[in-house]
PDB file of N, CA and C in Angstrom:
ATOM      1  N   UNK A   1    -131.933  95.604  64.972  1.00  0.00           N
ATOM      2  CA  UNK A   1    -132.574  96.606  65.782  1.00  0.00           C
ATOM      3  C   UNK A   1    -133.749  96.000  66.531  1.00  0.00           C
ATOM      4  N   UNK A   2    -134.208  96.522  67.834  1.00  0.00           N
ATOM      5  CA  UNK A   2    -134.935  96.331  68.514  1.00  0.00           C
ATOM      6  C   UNK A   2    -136.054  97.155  68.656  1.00  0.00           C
ATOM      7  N   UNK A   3    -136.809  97.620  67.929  1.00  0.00           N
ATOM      8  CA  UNK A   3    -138.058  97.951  67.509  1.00  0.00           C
ATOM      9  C   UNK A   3    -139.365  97.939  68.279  1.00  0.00           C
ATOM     10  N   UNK A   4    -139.693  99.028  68.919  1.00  0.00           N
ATOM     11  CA  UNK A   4    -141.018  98.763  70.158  1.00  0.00           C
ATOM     12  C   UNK A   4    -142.429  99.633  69.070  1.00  0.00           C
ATOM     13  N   UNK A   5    -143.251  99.550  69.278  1.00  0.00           N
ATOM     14  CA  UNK A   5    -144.558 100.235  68.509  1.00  0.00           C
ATOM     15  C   UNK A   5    -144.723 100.953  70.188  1.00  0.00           C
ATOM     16  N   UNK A   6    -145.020 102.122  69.983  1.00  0.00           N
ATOM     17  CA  UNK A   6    -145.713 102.870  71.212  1.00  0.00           C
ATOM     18  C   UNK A   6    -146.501 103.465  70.746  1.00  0.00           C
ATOM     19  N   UNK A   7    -147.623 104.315  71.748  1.00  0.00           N
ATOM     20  CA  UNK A   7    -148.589 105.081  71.261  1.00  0.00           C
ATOM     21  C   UNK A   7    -148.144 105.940  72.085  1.00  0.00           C
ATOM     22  N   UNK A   8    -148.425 107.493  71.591  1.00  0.00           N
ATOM     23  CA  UNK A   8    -148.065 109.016  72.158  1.00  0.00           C
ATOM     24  C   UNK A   8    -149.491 109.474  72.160  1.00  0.00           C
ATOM     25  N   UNK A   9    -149.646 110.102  73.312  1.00  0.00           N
ATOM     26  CA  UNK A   9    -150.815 111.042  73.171  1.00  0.00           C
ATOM     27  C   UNK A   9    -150.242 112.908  73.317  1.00  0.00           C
ATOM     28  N   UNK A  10    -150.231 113.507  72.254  1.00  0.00           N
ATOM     29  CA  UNK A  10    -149.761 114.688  72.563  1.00  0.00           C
ATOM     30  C   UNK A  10    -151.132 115.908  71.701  1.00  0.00           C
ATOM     31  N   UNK A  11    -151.376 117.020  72.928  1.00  0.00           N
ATOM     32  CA  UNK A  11    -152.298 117.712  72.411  1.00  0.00           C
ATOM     33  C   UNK A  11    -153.676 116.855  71.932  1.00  0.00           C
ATOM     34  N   UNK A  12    -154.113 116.000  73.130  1.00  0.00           N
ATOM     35  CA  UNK A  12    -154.971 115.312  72.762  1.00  0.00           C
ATOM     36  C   UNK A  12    -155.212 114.482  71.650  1.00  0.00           C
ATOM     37  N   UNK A  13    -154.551 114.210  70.949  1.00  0.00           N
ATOM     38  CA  UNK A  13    -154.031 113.138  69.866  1.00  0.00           C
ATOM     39  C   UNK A  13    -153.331 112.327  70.219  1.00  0.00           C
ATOM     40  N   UNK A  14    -153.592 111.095  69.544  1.00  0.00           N
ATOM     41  CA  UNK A  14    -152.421 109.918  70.030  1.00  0.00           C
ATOM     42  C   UNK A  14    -151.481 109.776  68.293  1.00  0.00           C
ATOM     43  N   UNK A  15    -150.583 109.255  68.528  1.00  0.00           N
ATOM     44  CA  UNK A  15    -149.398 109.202  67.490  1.00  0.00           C
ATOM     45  C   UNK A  15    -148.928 107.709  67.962  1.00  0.00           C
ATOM     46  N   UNK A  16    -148.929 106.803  67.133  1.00  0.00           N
ATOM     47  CA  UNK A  16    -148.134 105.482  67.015  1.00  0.00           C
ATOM     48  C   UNK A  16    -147.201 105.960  66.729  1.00  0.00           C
ATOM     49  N   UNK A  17    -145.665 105.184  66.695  1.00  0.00           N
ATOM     50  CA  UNK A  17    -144.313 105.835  66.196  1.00  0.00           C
ATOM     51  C   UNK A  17    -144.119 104.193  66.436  1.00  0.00           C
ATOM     52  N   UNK A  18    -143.029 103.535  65.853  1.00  0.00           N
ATOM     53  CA  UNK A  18    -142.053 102.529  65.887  1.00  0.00           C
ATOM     54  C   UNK A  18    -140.629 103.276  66.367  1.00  0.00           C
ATOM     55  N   UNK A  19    -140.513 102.897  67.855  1.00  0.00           N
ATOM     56  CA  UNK A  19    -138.930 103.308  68.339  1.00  0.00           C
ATOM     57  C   UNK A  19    -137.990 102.270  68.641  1.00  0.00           C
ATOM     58  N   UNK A  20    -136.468 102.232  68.969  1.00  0.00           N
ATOM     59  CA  UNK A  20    -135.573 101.370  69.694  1.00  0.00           C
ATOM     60  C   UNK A  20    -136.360 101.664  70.993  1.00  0.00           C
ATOM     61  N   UNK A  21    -136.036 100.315  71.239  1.00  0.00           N
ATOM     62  CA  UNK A  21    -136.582 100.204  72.852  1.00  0.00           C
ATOM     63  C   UNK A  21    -135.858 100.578  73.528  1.00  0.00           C
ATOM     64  N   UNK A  22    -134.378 101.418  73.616  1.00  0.00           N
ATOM     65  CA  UNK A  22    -133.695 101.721  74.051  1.00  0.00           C
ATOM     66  C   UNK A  22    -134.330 103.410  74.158  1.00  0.00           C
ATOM     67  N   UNK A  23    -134.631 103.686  73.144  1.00  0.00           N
ATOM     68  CA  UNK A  23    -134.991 105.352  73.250  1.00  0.00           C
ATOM     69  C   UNK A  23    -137.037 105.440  73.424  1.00  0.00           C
ATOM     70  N   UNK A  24    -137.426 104.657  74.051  1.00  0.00           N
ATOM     71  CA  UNK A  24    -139.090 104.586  74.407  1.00  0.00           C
ATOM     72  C   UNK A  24    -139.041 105.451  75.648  1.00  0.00           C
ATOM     73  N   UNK A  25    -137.946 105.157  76.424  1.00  0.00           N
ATOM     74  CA  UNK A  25    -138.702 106.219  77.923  1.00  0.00           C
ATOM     75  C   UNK A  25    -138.008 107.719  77.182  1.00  0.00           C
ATOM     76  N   UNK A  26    -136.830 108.167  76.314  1.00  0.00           N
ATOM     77  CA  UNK A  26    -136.712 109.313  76.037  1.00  0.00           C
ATOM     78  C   UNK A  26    -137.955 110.004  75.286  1.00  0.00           C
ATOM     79  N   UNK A  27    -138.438 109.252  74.637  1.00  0.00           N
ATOM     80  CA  UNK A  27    -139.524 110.129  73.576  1.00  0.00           C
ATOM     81  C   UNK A  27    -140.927 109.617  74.727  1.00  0.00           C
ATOM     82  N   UNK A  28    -140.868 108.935  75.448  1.00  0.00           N
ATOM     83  CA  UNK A  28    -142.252 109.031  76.911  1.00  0.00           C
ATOM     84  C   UNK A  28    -141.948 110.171  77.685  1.00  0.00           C
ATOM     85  N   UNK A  29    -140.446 110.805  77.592  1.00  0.00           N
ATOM     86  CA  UNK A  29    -140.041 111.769  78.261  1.00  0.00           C
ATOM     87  C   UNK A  29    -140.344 113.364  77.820  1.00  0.00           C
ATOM     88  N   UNK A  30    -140.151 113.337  76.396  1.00  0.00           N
ATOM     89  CA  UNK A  30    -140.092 114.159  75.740  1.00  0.00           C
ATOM     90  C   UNK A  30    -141.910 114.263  75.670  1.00  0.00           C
ATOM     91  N   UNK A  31    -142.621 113.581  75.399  1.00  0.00           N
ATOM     92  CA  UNK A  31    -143.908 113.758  75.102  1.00  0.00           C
ATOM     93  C   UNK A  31    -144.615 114.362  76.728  1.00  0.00           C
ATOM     94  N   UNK A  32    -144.288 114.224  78.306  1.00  0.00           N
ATOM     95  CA  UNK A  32    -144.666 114.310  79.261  1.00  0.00           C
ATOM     96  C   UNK A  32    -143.786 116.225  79.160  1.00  0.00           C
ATOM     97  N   UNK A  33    -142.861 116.354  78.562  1.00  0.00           N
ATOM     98  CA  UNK A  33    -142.397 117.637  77.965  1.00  0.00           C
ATOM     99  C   UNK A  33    -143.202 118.863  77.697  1.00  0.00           C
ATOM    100  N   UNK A  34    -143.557 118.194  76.510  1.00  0.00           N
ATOM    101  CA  UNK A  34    -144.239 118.712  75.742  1.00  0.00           C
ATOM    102  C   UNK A  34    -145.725 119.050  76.078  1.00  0.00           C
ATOM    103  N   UNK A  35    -146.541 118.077  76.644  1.00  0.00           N
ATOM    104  CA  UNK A  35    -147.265 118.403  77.426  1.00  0.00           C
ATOM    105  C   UNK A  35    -147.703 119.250  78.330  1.00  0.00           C
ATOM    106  N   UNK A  36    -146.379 119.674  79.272  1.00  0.00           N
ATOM    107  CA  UNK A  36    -146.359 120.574  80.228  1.00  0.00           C
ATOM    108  C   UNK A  36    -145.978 122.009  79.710  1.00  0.00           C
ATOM    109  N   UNK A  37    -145.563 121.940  78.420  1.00  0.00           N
ATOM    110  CA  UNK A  37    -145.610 123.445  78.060  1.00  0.00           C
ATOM    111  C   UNK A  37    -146.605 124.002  77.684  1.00  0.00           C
ATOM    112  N   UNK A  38    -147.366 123.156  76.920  1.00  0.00           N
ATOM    113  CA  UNK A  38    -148.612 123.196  76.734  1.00  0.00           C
ATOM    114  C   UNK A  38    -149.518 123.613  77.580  1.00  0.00           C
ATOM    115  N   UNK A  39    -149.448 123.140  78.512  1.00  0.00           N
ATOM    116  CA  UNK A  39    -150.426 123.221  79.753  1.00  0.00           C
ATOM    117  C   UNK A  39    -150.174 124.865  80.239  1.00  0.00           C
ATOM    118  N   UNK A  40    -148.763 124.807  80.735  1.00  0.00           N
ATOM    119  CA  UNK A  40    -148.115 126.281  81.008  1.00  0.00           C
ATOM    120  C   UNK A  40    -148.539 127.147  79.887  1.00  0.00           C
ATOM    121  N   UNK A  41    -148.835 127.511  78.280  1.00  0.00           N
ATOM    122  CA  UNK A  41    -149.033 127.915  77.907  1.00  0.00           C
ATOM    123  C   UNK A  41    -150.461 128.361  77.579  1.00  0.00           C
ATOM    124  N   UNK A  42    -151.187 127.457  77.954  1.00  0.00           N
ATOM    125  CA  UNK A  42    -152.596 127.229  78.156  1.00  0.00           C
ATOM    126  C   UNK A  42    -153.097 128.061  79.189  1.00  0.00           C
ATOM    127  N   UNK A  43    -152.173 127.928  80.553  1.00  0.00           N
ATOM    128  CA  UNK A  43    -152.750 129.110  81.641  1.00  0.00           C
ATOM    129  C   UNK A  43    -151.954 130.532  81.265  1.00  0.00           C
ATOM    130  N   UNK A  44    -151.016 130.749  80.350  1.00  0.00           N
ATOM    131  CA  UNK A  44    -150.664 131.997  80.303  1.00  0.00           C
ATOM    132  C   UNK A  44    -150.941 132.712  78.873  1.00  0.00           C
ATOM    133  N   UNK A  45    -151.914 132.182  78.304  1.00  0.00           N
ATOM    134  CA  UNK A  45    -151.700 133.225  76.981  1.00  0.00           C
ATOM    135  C   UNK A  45    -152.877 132.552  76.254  1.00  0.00           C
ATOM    136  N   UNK A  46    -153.579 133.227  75.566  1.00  0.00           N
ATOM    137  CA  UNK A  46    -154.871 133.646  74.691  1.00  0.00           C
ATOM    138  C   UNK A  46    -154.765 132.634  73.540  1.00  0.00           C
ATOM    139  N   UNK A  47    -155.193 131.417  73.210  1.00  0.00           N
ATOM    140  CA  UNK A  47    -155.110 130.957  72.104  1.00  0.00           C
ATOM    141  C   UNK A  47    -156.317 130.378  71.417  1.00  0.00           C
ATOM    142  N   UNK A  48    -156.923 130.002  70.249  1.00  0.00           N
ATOM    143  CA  UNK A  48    -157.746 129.942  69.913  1.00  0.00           C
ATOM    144  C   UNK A  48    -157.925 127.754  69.566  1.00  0.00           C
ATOM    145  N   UNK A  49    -156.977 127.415  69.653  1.00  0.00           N
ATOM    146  CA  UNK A  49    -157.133 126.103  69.183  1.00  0.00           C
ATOM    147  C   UNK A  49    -155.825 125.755  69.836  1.00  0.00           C
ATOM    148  N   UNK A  50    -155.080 124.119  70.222  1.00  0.00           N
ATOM    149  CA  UNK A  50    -153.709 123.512  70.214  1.00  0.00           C
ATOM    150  C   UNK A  50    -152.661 124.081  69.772  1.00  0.00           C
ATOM    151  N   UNK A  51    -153.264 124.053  68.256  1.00  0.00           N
ATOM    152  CA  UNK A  51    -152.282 124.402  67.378  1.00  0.00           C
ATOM    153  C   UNK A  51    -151.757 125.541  67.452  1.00  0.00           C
ATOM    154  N   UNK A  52    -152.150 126.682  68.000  1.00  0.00           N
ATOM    155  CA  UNK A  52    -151.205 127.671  68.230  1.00  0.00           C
ATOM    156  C   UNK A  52    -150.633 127.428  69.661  1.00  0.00           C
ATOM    157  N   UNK A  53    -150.757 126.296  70.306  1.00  0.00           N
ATOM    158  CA  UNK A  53    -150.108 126.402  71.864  1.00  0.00           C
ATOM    159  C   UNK A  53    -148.900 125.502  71.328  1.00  0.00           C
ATOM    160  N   UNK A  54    -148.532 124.225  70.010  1.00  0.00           N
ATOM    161  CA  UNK A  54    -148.350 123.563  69.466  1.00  0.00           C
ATOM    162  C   UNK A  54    -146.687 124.156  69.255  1.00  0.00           C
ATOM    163  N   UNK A  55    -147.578 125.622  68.143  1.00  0.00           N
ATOM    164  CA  UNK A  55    -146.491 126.539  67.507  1.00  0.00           C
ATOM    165  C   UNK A  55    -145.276 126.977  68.812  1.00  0.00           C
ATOM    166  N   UNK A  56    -145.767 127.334  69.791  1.00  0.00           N
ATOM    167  CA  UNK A  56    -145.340 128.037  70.660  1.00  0.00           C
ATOM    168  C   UNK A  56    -144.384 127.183  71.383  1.00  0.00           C
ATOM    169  N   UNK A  57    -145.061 126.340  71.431  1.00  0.00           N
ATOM    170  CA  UNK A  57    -143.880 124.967  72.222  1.00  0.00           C
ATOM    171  C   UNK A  57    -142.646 124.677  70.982  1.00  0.00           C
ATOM    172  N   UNK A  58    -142.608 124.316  69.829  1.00  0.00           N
ATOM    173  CA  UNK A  58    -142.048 124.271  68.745  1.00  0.00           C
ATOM    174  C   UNK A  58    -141.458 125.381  68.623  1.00  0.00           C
ATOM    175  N   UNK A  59    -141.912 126.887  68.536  1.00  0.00           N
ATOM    176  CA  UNK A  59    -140.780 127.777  68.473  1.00  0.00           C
ATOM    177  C   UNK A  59    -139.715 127.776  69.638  1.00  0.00           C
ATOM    178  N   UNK A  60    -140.777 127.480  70.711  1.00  0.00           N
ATOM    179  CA  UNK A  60    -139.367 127.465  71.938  1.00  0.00           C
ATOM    180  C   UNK A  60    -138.304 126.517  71.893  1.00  0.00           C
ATOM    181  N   UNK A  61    -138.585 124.986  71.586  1.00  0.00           N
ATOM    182  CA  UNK A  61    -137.930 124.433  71.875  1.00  0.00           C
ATOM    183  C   UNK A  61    -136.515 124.573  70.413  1.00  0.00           C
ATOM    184  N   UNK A  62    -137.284 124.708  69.650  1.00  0.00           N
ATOM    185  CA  UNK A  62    -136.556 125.205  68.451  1.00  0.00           C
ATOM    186  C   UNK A  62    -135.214 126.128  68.195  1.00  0.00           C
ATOM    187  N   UNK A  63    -135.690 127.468  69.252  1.00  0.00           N
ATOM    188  CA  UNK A  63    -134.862 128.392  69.455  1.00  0.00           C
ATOM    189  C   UNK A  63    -133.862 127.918  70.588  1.00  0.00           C
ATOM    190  N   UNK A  64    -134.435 127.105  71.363  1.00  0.00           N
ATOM    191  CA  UNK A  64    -133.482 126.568  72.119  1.00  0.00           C
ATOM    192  C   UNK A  64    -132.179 125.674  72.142  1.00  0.00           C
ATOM    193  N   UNK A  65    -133.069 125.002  71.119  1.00  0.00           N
ATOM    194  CA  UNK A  65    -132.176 124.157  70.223  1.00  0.00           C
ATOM    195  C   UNK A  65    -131.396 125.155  69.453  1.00  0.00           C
ATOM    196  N   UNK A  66    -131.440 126.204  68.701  1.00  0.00           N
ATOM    197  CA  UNK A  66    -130.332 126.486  67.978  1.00  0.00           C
ATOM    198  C   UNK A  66    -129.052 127.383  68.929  1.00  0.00           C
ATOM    199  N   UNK A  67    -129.920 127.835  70.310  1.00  0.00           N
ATOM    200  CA  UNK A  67    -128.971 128.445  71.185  1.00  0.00           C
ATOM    201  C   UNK A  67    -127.941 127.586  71.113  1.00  0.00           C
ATOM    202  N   UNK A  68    -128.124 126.657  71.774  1.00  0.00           N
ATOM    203  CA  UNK A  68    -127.504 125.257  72.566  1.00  0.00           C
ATOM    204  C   UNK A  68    -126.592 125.134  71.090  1.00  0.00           C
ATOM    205  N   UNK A  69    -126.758 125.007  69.729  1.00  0.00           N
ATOM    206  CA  UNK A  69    -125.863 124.636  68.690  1.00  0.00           C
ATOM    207  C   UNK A  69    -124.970 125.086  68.759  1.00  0.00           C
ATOM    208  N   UNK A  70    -125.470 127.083  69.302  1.00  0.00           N
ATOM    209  CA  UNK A  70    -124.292 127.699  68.826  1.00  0.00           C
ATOM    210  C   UNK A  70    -123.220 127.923  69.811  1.00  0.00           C
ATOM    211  N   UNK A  71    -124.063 127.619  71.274  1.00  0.00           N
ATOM    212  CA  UNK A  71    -122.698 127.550  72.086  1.00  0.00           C
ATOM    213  C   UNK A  71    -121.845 126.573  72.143  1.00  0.00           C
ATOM    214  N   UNK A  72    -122.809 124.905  71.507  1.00  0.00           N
ATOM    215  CA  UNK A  72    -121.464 123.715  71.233  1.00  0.00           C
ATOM    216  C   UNK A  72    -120.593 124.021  70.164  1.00  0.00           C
ATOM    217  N   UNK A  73    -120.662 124.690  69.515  1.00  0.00           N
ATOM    218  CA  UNK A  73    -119.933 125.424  68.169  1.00  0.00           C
ATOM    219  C   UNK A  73    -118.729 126.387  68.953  1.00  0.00           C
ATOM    220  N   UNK A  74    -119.501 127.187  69.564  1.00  0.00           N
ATOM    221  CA  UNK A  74    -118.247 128.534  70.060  1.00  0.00           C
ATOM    222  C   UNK A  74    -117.181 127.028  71.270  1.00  0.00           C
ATOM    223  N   UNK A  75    -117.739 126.428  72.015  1.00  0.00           N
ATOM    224  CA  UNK A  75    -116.902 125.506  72.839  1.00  0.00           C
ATOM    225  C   UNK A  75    -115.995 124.561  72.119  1.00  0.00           C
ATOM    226  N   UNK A  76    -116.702 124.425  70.943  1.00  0.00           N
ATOM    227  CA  UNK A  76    -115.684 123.221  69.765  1.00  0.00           C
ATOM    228  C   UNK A  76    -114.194 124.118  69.650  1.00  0.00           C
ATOM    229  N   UNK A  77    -115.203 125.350  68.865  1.00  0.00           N
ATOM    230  CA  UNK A  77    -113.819 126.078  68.322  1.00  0.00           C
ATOM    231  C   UNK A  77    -112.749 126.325  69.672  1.00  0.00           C
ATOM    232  N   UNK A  78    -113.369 127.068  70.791  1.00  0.00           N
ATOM    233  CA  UNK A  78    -112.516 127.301  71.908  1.00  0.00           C
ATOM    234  C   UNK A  78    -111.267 125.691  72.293  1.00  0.00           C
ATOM    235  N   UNK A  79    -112.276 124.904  72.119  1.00  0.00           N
ATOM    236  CA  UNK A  79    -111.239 123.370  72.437  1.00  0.00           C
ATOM    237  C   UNK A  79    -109.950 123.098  71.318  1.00  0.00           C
ATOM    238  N   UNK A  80    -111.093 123.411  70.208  1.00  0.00           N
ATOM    239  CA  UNK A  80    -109.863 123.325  69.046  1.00  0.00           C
ATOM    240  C   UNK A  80    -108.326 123.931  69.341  1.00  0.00           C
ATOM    241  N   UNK A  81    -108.553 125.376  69.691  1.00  0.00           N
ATOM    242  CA  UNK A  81    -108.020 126.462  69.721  1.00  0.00           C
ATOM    243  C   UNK A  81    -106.756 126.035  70.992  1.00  0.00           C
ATOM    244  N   UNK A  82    -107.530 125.786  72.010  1.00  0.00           N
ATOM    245  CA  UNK A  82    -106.521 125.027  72.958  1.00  0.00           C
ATOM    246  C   UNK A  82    -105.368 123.507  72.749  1.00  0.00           C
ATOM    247  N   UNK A  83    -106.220 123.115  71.758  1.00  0.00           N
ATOM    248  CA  UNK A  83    -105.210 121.765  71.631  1.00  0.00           C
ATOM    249  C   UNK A  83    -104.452 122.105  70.644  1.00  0.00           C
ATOM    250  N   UNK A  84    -104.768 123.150  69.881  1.00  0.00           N
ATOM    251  CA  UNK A  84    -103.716 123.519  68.665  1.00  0.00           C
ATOM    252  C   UNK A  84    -102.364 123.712  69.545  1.00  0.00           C
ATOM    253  N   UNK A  85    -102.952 124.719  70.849  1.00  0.00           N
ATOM    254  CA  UNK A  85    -101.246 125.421  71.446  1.00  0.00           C
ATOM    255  C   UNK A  85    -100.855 124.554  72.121  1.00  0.00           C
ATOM    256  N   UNK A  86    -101.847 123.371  72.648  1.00  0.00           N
ATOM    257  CA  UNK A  86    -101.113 122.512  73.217  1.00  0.00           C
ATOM    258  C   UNK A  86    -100.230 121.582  72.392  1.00  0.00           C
ATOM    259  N   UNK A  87    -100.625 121.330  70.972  1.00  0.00           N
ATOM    260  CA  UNK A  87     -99.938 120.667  70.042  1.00  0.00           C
ATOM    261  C   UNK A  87     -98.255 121.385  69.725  1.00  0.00           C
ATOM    262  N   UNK A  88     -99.034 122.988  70.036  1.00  0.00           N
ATOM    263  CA  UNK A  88     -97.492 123.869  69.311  1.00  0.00           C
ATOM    264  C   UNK A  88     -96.823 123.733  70.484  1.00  0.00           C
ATOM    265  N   UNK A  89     -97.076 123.546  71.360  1.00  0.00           N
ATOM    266  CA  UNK A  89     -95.805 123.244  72.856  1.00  0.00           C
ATOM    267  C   UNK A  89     -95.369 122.312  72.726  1.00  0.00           C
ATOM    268  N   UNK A  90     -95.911 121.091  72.697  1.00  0.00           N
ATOM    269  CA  UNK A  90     -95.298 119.941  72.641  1.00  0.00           C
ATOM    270  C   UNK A  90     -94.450 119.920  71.533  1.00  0.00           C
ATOM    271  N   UNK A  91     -94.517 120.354  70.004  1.00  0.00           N
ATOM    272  CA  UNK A  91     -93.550 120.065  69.469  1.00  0.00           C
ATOM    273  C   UNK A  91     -92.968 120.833  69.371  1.00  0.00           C
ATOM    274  N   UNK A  92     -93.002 122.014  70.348  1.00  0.00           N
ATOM    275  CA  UNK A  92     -91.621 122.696  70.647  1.00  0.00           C
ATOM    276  C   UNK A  92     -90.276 121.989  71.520  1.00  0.00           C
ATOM    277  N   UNK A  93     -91.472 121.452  72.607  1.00  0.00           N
ATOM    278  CA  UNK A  93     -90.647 120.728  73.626  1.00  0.00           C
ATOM    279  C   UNK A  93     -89.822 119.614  72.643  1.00  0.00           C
ATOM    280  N   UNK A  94     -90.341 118.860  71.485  1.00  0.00           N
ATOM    281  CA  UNK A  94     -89.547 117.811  71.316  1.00  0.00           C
ATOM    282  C   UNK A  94     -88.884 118.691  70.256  1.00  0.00           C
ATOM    283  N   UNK A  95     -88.913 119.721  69.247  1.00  0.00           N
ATOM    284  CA  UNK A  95     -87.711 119.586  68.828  1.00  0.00           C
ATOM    285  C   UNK A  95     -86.952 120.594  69.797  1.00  0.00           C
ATOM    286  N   UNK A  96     -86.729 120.794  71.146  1.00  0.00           N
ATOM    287  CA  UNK A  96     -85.691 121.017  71.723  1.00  0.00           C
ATOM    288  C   UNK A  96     -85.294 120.122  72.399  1.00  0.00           C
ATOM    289  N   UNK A  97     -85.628 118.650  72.794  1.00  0.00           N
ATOM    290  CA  UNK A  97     -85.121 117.774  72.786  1.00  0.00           C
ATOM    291  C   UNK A  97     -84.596 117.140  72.219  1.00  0.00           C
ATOM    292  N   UNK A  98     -84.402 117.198  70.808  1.00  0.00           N
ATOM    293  CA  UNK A  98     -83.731 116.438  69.723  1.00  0.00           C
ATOM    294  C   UNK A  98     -82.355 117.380  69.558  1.00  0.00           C
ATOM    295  N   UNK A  99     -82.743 118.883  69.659  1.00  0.00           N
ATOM    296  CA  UNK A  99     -81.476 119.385  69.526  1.00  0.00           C
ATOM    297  C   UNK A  99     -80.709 119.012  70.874  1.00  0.00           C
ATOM    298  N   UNK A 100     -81.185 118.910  72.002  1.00  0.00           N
ATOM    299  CA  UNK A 100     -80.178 118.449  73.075  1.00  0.00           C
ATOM    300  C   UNK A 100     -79.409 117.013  73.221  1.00  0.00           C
TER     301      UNK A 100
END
């Protein structure tokens, strides 16, 4: 593995992390993210410290994340569902080719 040390600054804190240098601009991505909800949340709503602008970014992205699960879930099953009948055609087609 290829191993980079970065520093994150999120919510005015910095965070060292050890990443693949392959995934450094995703989590530089994700942290410039995170940031901006923050910020957006900062001009729209009453908070007393980060940490509840923190929560808020975390519940969103959270809930978002489990949306997104459940529609790759309903699309799995839907795919499943299709290659099954495509499976039951085809071996219809061949055993009526064997009987011919």
């Amino acid at each position: 593995m290829n191993e980079l040390a970065i520093s994150l600054n999120i919510a005015d804190r910095p965070y060292r992390l050890s990443v693949e240098k392959d995934h450094e601009e995703l989590f530089r991505k994700a942290t410039r993210l995170i940031e901006k909800r923050l910020k957006d949340y900062s001009l729209n709503y009453a908070y007393k410290d980060k940490q509840d602008l923190l929560a808020m970014v975390a519940l969103e992205y959270a809930t978002s994340f489990l949306q997104d699960e459940e529609i790759l879930m309903q699309k799995e099953e839907q795919w499943n569902e299709k290659l099954k009948e495509v499976d039951r055609v085809l071996a219809e087609n061949l055993s009526e080719q064997k009987v011919l």
